[in-house]
C-alpha atoms as a PDB file:
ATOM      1  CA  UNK A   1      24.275   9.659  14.363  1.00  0.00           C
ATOM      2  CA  UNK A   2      23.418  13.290  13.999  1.00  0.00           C
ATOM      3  CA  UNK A   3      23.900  12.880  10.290  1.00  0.00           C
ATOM      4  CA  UNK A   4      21.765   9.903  10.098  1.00  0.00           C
ATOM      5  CA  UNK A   5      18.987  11.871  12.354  1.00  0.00           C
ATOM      6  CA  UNK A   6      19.131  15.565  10.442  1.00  0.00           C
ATOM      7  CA  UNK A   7      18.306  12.870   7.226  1.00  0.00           C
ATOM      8  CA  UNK A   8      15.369  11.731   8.538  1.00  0.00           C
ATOM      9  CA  UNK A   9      14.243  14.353   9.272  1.00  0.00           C
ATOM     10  CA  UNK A  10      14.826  15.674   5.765  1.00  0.00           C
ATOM     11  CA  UNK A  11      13.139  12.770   4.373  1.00  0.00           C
ATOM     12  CA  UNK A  12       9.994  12.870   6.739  1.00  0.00           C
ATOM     13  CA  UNK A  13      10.033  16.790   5.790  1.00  0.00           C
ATOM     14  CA  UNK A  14       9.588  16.188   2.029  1.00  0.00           C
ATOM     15  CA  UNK A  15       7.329  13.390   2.741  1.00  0.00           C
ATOM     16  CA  UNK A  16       5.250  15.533   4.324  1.00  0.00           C
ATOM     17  CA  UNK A  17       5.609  18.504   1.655  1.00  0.00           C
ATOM     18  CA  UNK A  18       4.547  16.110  -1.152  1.00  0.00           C
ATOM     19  CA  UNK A  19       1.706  14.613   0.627  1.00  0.00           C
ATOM     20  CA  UNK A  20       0.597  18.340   1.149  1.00  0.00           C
ATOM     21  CA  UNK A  21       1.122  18.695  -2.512  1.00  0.00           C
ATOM     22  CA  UNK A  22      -1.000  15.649  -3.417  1.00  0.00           C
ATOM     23  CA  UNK A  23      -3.615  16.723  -1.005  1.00  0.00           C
ATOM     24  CA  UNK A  24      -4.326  20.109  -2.821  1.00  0.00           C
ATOM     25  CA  UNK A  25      -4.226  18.307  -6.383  1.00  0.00           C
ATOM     26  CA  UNK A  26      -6.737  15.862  -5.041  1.00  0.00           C
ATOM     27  CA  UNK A  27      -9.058  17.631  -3.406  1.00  0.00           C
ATOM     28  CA  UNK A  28      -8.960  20.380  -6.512  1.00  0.00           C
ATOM     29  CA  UNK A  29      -9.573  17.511  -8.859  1.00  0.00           C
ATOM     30  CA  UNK A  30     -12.043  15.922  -6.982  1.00  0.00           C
ATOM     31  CA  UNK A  31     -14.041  19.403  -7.413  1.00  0.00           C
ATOM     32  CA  UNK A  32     -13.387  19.970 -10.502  1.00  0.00           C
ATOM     33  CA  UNK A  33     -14.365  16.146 -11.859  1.00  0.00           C
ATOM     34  CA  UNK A  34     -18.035  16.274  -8.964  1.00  0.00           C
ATOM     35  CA  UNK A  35     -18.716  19.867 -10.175  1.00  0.00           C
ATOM     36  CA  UNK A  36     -18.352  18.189 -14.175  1.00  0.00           C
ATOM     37  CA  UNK A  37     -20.554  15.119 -13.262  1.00  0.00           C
ATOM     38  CA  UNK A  38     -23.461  16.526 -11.117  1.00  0.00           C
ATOM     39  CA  UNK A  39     -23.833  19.974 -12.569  1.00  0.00           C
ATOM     40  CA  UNK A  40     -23.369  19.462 -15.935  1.00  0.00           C
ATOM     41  CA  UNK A  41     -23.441  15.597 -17.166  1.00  0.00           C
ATOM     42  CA  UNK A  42     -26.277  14.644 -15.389  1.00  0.00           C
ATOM     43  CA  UNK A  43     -28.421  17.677 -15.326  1.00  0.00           C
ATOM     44  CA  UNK A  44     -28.488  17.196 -19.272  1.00  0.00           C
ATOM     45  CA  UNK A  45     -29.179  13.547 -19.449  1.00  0.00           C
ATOM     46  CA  UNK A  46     -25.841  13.020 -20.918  1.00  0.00           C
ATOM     47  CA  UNK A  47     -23.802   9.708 -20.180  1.00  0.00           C
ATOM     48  CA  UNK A  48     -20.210   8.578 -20.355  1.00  0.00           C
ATOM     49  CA  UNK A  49     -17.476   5.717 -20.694  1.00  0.00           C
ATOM     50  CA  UNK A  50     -15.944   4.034 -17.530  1.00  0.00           C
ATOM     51  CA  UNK A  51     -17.444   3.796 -14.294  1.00  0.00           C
ATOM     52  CA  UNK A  52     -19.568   7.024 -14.453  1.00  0.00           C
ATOM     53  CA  UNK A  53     -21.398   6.043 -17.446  1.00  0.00           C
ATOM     54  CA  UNK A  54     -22.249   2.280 -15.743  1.00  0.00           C
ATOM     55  CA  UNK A  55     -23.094   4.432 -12.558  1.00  0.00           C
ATOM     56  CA  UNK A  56     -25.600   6.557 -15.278  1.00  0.00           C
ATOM     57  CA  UNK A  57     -27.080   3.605 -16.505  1.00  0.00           C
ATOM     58  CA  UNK A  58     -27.766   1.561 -13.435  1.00  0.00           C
ATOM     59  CA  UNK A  59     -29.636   5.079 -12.374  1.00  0.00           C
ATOM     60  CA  UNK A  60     -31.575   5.826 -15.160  1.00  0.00           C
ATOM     61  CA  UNK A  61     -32.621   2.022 -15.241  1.00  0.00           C
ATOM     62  CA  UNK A  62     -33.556   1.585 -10.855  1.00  0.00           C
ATOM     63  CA  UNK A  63     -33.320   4.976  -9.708  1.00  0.00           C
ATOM     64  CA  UNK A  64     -30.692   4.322  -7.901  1.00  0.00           C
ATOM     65  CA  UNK A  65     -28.332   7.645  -6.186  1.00  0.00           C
ATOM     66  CA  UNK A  66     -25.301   8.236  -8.597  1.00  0.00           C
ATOM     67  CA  UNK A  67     -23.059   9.047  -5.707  1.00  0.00           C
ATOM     68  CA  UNK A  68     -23.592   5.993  -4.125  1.00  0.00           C
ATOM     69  CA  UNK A  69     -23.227   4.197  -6.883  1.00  0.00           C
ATOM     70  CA  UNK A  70     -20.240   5.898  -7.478  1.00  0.00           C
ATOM     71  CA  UNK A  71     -19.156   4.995  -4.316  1.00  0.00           C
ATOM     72  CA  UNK A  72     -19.915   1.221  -3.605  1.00  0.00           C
ATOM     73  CA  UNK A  73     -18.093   0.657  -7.422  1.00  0.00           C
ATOM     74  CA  UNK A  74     -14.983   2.604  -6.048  1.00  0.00           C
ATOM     75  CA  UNK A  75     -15.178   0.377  -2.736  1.00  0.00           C
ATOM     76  CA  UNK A  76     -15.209  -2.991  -4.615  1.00  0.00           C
ATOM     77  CA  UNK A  77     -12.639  -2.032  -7.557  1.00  0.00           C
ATOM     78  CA  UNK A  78     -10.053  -0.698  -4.356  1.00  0.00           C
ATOM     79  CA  UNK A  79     -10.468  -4.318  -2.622  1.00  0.00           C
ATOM     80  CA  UNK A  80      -9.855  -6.189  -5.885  1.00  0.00           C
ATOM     81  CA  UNK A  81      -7.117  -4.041  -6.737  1.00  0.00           C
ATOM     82  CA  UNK A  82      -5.403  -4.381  -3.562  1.00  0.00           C
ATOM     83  CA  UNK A  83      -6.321  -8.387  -3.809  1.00  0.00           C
ATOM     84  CA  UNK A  84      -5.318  -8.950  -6.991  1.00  0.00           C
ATOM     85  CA  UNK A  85      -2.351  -6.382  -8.130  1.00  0.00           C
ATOM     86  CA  UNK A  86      -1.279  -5.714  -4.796  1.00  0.00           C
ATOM     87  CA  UNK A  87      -1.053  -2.515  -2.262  1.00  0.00           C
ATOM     88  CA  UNK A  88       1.292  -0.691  -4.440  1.00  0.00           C
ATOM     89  CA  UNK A  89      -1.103   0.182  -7.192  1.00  0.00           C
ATOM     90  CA  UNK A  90      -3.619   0.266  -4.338  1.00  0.00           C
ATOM     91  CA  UNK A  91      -2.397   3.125  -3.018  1.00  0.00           C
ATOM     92  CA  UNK A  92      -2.450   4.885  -6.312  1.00  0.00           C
ATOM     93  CA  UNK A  93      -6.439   4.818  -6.110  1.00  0.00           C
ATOM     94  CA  UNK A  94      -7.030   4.724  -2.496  1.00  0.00           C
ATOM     95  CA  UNK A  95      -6.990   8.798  -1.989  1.00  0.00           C
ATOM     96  CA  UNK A  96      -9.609   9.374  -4.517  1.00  0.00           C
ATOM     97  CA  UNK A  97     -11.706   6.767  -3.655  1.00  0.00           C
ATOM     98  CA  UNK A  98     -12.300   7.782  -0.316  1.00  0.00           C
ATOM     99  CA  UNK A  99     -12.465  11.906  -1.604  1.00  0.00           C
ATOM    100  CA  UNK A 100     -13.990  11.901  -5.063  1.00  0.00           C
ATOM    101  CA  UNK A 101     -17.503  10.032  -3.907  1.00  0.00           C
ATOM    102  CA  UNK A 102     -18.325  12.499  -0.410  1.00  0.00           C
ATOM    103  CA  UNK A 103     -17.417  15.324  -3.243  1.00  0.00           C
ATOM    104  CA  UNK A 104     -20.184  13.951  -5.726  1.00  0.00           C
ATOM    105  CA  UNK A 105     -22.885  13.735  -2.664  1.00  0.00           C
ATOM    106  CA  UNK A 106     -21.508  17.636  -1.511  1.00  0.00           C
ATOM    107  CA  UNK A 107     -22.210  19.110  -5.034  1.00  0.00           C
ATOM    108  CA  UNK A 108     -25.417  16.886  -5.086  1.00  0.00           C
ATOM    109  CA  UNK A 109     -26.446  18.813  -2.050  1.00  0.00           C
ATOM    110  CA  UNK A 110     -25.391  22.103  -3.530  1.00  0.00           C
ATOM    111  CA  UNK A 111     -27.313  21.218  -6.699  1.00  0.00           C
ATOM    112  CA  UNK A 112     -25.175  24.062  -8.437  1.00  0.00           C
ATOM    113  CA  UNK A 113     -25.679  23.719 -12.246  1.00  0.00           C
ATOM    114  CA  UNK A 114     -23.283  25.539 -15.157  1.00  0.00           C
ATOM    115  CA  UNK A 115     -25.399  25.922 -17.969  1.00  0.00           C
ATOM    116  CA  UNK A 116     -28.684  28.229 -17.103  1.00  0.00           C
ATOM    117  CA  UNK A 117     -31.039  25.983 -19.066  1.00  0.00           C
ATOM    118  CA  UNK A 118     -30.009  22.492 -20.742  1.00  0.00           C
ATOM    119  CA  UNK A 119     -27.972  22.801 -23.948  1.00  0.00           C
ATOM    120  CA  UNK A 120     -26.486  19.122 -24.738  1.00  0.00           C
ATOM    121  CA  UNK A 121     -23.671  20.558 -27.117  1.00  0.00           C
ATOM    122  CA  UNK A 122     -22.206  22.982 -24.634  1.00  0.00           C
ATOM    123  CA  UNK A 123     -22.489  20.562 -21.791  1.00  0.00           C
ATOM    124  CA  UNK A 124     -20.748  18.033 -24.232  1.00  0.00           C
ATOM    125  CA  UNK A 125     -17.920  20.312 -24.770  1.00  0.00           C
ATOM    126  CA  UNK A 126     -17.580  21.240 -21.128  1.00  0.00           C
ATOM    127  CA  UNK A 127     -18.127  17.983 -19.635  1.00  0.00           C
ATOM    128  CA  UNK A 128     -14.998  16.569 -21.749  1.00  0.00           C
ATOM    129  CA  UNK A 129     -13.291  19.787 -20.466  1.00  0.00           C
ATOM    130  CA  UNK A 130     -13.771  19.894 -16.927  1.00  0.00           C
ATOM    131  CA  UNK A 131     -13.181  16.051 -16.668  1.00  0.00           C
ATOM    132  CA  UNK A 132      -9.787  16.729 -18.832  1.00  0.00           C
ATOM    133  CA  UNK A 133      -8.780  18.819 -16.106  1.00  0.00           C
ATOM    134  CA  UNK A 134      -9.478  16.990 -13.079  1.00  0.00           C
ATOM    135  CA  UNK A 135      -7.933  13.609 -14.424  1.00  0.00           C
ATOM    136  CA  UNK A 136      -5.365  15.099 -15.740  1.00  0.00           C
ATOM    137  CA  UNK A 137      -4.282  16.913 -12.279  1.00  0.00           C
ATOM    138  CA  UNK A 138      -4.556  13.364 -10.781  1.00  0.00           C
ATOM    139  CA  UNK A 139      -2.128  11.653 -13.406  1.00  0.00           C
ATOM    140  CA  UNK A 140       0.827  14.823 -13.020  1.00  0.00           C
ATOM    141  CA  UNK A 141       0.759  13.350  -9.542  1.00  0.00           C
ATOM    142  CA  UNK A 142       0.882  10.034 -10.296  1.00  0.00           C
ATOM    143  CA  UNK A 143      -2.580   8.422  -9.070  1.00  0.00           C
ATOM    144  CA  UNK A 144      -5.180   6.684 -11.696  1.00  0.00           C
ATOM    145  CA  UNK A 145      -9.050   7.416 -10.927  1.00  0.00           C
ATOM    146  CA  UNK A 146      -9.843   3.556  -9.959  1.00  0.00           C
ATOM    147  CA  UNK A 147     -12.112   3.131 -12.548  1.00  0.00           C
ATOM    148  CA  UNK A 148     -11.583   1.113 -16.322  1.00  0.00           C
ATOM    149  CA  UNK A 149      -8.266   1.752 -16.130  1.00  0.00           C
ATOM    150  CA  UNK A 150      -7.735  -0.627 -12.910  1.00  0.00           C
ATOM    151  CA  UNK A 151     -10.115  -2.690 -13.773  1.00  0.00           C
ATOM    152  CA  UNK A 152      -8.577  -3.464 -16.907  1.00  0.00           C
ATOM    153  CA  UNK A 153      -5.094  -3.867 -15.303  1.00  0.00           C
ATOM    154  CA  UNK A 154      -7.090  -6.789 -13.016  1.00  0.00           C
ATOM    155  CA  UNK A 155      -8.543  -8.606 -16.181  1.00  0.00           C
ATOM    156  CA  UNK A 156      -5.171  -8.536 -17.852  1.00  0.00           C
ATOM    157  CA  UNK A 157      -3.446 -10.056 -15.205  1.00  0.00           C
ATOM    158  CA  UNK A 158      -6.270 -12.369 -14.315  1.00  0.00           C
ATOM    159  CA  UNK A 159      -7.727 -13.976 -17.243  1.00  0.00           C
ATOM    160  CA  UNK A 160      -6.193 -11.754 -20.625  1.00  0.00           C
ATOM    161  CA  UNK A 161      -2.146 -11.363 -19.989  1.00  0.00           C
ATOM    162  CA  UNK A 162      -1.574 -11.793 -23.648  1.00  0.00           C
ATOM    163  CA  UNK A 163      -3.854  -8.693 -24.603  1.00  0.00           C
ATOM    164  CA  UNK A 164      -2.691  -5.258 -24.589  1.00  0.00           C
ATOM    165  CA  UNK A 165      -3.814  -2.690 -22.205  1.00  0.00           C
ATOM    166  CA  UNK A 166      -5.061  -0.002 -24.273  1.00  0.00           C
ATOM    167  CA  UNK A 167      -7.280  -2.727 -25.934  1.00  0.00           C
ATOM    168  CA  UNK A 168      -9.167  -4.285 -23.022  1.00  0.00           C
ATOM    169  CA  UNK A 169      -9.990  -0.581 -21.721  1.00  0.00           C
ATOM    170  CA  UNK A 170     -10.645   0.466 -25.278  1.00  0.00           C
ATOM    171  CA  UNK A 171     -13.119  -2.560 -25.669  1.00  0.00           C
ATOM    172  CA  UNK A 172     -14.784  -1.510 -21.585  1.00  0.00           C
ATOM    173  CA  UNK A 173     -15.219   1.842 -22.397  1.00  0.00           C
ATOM    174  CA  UNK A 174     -16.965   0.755 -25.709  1.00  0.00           C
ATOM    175  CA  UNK A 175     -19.269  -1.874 -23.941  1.00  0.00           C
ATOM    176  CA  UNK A 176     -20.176   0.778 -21.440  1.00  0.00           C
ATOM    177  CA  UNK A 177     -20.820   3.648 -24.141  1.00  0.00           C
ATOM    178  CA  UNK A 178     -22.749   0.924 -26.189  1.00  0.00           C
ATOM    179  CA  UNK A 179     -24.851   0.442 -23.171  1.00  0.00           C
ATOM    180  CA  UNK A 180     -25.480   3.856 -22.594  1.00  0.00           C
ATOM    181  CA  UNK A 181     -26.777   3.923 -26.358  1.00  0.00           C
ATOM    182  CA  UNK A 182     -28.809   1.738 -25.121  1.00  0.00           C
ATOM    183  CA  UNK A 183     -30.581   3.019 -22.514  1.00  0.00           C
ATOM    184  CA  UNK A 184     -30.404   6.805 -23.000  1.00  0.00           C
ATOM    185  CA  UNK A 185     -30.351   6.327 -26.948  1.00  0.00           C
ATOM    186  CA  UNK A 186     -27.942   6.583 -29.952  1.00  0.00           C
ATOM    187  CA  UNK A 187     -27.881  10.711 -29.387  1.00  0.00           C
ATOM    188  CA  UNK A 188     -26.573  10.125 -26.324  1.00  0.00           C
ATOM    189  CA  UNK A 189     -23.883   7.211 -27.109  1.00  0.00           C
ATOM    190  CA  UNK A 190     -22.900   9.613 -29.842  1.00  0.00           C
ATOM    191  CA  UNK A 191     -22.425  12.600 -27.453  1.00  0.00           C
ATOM    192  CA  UNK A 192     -20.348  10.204 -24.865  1.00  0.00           C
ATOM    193  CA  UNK A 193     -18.011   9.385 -27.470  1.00  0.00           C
ATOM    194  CA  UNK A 194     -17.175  13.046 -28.350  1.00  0.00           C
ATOM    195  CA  UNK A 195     -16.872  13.375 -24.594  1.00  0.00           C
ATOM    196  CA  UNK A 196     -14.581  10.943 -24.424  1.00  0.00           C
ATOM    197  CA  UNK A 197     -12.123  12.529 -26.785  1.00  0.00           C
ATOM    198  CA  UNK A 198     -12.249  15.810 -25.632  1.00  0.00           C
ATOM    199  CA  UNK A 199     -11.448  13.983 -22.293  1.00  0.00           C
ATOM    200  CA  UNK A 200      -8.583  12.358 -23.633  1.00  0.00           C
ATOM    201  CA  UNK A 201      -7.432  15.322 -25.109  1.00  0.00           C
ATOM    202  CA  UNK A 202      -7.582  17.819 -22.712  1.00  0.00           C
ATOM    203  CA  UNK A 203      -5.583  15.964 -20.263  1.00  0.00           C
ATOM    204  CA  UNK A 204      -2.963  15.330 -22.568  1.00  0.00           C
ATOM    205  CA  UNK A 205      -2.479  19.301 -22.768  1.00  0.00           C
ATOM    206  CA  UNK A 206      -2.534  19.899 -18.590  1.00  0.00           C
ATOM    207  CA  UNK A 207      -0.377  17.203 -18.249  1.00  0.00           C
ATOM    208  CA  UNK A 208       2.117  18.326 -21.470  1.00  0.00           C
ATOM    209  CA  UNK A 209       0.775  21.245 -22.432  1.00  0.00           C
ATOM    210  CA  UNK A 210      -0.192  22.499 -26.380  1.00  0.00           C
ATOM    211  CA  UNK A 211       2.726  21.533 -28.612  1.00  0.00           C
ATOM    212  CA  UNK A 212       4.370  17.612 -27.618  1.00  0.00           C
ATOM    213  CA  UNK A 213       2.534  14.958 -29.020  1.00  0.00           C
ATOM    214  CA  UNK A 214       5.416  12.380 -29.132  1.00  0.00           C
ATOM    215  CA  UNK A 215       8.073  12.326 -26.737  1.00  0.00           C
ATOM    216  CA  UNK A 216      11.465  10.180 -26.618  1.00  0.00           C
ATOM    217  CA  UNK A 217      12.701   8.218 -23.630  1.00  0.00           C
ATOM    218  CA  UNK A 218      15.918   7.535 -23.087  1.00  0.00           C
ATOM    219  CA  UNK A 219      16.555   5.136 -20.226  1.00  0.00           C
ATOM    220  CA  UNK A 220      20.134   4.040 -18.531  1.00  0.00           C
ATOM    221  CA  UNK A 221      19.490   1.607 -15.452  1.00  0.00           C
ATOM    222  CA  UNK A 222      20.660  -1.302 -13.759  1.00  0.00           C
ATOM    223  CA  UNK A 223      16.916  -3.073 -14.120  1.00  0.00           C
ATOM    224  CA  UNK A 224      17.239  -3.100 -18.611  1.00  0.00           C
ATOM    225  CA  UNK A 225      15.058  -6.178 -18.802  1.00  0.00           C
ATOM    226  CA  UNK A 226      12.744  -5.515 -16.464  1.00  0.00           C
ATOM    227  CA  UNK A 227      12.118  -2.077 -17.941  1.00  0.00           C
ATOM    228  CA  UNK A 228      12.203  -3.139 -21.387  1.00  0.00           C
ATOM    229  CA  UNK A 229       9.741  -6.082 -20.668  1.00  0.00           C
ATOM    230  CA  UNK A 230       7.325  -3.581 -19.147  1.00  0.00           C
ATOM    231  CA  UNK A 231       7.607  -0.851 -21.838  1.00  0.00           C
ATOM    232  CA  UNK A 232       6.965  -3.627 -24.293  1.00  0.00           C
ATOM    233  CA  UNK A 233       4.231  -5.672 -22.832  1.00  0.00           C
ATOM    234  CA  UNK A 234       2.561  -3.520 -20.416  1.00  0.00           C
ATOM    235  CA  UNK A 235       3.105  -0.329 -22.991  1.00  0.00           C
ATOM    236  CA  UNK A 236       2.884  -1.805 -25.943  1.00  0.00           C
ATOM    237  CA  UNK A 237       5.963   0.365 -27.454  1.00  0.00           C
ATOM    238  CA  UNK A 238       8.506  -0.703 -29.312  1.00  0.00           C
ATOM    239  CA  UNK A 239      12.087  -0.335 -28.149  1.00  0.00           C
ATOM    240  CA  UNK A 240      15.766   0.359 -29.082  1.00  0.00           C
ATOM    241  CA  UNK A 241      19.130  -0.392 -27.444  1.00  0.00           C
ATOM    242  CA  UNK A 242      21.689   1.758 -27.806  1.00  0.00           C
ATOM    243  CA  UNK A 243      25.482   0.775 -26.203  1.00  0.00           C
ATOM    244  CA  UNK A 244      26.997   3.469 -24.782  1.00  0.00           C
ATOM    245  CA  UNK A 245      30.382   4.421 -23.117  1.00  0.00           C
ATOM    246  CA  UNK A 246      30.956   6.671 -19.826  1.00  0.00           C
ATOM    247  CA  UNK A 247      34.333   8.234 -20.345  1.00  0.00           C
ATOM    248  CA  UNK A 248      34.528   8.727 -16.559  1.00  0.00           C
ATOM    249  CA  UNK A 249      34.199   5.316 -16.369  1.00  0.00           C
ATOM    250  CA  UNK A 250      35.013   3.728 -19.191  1.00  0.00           C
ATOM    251  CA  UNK A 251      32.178   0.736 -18.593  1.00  0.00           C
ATOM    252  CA  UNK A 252      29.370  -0.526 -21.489  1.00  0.00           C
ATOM    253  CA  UNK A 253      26.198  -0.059 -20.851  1.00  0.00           C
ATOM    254  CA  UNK A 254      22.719  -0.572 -22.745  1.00  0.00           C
ATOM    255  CA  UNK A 255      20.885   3.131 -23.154  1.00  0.00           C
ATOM    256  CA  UNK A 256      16.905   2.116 -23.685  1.00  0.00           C
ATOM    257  CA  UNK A 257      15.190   4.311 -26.279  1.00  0.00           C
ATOM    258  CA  UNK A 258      11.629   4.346 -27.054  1.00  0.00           C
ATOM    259  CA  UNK A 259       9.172   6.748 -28.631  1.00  0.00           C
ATOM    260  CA  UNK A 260       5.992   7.280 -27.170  1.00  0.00           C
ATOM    261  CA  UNK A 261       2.960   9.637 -26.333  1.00  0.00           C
ATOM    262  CA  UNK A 262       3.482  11.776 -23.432  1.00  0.00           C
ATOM    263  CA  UNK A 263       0.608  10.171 -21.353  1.00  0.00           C
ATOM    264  CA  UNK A 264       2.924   6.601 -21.875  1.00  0.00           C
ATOM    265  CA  UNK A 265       6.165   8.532 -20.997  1.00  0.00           C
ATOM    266  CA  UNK A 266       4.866   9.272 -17.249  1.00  0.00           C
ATOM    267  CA  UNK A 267       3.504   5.889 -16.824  1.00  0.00           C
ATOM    268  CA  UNK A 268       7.414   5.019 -18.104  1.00  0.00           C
ATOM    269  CA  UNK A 269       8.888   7.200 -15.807  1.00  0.00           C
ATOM    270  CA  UNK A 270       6.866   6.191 -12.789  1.00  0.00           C
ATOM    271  CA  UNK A 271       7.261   2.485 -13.178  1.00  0.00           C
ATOM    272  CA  UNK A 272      11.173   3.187 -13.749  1.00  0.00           C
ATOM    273  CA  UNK A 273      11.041   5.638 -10.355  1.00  0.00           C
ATOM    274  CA  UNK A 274       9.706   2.513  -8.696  1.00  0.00           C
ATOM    275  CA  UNK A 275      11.837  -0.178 -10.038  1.00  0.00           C
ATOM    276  CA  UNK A 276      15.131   1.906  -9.939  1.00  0.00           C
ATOM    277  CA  UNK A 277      15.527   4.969  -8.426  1.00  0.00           C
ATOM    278  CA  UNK A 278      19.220   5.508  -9.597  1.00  0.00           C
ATOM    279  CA  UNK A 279      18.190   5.699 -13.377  1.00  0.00           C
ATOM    280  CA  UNK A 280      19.115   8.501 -15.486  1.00  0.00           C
ATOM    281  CA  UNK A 281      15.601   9.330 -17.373  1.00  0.00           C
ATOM    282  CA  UNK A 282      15.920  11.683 -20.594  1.00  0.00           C
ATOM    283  CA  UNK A 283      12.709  13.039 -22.011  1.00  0.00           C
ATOM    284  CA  UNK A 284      12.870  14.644 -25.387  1.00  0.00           C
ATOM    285  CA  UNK A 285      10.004  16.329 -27.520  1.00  0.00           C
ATOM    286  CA  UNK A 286      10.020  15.093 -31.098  1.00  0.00           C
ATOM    287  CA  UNK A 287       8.874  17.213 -33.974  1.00  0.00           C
ATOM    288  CA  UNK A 288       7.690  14.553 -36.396  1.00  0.00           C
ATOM    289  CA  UNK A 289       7.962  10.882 -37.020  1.00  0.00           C
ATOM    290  CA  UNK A 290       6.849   9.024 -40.476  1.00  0.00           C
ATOM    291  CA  UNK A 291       8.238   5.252 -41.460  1.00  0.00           C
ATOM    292  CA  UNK A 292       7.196   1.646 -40.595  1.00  0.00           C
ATOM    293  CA  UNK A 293      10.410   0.501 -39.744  1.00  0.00           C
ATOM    294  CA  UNK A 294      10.820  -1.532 -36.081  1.00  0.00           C
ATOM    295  CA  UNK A 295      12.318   1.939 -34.788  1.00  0.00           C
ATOM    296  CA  UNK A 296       9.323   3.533 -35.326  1.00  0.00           C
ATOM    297  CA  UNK A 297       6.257   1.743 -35.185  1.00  0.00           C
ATOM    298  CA  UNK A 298       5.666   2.723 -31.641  1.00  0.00           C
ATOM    299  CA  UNK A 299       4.031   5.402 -32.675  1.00  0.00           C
ATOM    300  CA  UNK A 300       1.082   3.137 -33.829  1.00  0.00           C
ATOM    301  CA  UNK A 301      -1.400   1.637 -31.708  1.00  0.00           C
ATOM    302  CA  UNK A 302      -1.203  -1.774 -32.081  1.00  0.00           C
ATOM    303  CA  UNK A 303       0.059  -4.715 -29.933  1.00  0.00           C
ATOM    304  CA  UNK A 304       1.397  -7.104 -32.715  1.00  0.00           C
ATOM    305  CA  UNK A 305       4.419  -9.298 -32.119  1.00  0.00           C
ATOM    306  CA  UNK A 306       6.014  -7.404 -34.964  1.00  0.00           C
ATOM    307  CA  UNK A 307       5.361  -3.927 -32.647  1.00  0.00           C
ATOM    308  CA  UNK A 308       7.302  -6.043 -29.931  1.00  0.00           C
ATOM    309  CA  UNK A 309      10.750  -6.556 -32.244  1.00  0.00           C
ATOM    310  CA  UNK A 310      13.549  -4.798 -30.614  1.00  0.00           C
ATOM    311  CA  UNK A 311      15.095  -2.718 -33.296  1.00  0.00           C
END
């Protein structure tokens, strides 16, 4: 009984540790992504993909307050989600939907600006940046920002379960960039786009720094199919099986390998965290890849049944 006691409260202990932990990261990228938003996106008429850029639109078009805007979306999108996919990936949004919007009307208040007077290619560059940083502080800790992303994951599961991901949130961001064209003009669209992949990029380096670009998973678990159906469908990678021996053991088992960028590899590792938390995970940074082989056409993105072959 003392045992049992002293574990819980071990367990409570580092429950309470990581929460602390997740706290700071929040509340540090909630800054970071308000400060990007309301003193440098909107101050230069700039727009965006996902949520922000449908919250820039529907301003620009009623005069409507971006932060509540911001805000009622967020609101709606955690409902659905909870709804629809359930309070697990609910609770992956549900800290930065109730932060991230009172942290857009605070820096409204404070009306602090970056650039001294407006300058569209610096605010481009910076925007991308400072939104890099903040997401990508989020995703090290495993939450998503409630926007595209989950709103894609609802459409998929709703209405398009045979369509990849990447491709419905590819094809939102686009209407919503389009839109922006639109109403703020082809300039603008343009600029959004090159925000967009400095974005992208940026929080591919804080969550993996400068060098990996492609990473290999190897996987040994009691939940293969599961896994495998997830990396597969949900991913859209391809994967390998690989039988291995335990000498300690001497017992066959299926080792799941599967190349991948390093933004896939934690969505991987999470799901696998979730689903099994007695797997043995291997990550391992690979140089270069080339070929069109089953093995290796992970490495494209596409969503084909011939991406889907186990090798």
């Amino acid at each position: 009984m003392k045992k049992l006691k002293e574990l819980k409260e071990l367990v409570t202990k580092e429950r309470v540790k990581k929460f602390g932990v997740d706290m700071i990261f929040v509340l540090v990228g909630c800054a970071i992504g308000a400060f990007a938003i309301i003193g440098i996106l909107i101050p230069n008429g700039l727009s965006s993909g996902g949520i922000t850029g449908l919250c820039r639109i529907l301003q620009e078009t009623f005069g409507l307050n971006f932060s509540i805007l911001y805000y009622c979306f967020s609101i709606t999108i955690l409902v659905i989600c909870a709804i629809v996919l359930g309070l697990g990936e609910a609770r992956k949004i549900i800290l930065i939907t109730i932060i991230y919007p009172p942290m857009l009307m605070l820096f409204e208040r404070l009306d602090l600006r970056l650039l001294e007077e407006n300058d569209i290619i610096l605010a481009v560059v910076y925007c991308g940046l400072f939104t890099g940083i903040n997401s990508g502080l989020f995703f090290t800790r495993g939450f998503s920002f409630g926007g595209t992303d989950t709103i894609s994951k609802i459409i998929k599961k709703k209405f398009l379960p045979h369509v990849g991901l990447s491709q419905i949130l590819l094809v939102l961001d686009a209407i919503v960039i389009i839109a922006s064209g639109v109403v703020f003009g082809r300039n603008i669209a343009l600029y959004a786009l090159v925000t967009q992949i400095i974005f992208s990029k940026v929080v591919e380096y804080v969550m993996y720094g400068f060098q990996t670009k492609v990473v290999q998973l190897e996987i040994i678990t009691d939940h293969h199919d599961e896994i495998v159906h997830f990396i597969i469908h949900e991913i859209g990678r391809g994967v390998s099986n690989v039988e291995i021996i335990g000498e300690y053991t001497q017992q066959a088992r299926d080792k799941i390998v599967t190349l991948c960028s390093p933004r896939e590899s934690m969505l991987i590792k999470q799901y696998v965290a979730k689903v099994d938390r007695t797997a043995f995970v291997t990550v391992i940074r690979v140089e270069s890849v080339w070929g069109t082989g089953a093995g290796f056409e992970v490495l494209a993105d596409k969503d084909d049944d011939k991406n889907k072959k186990k090798k």
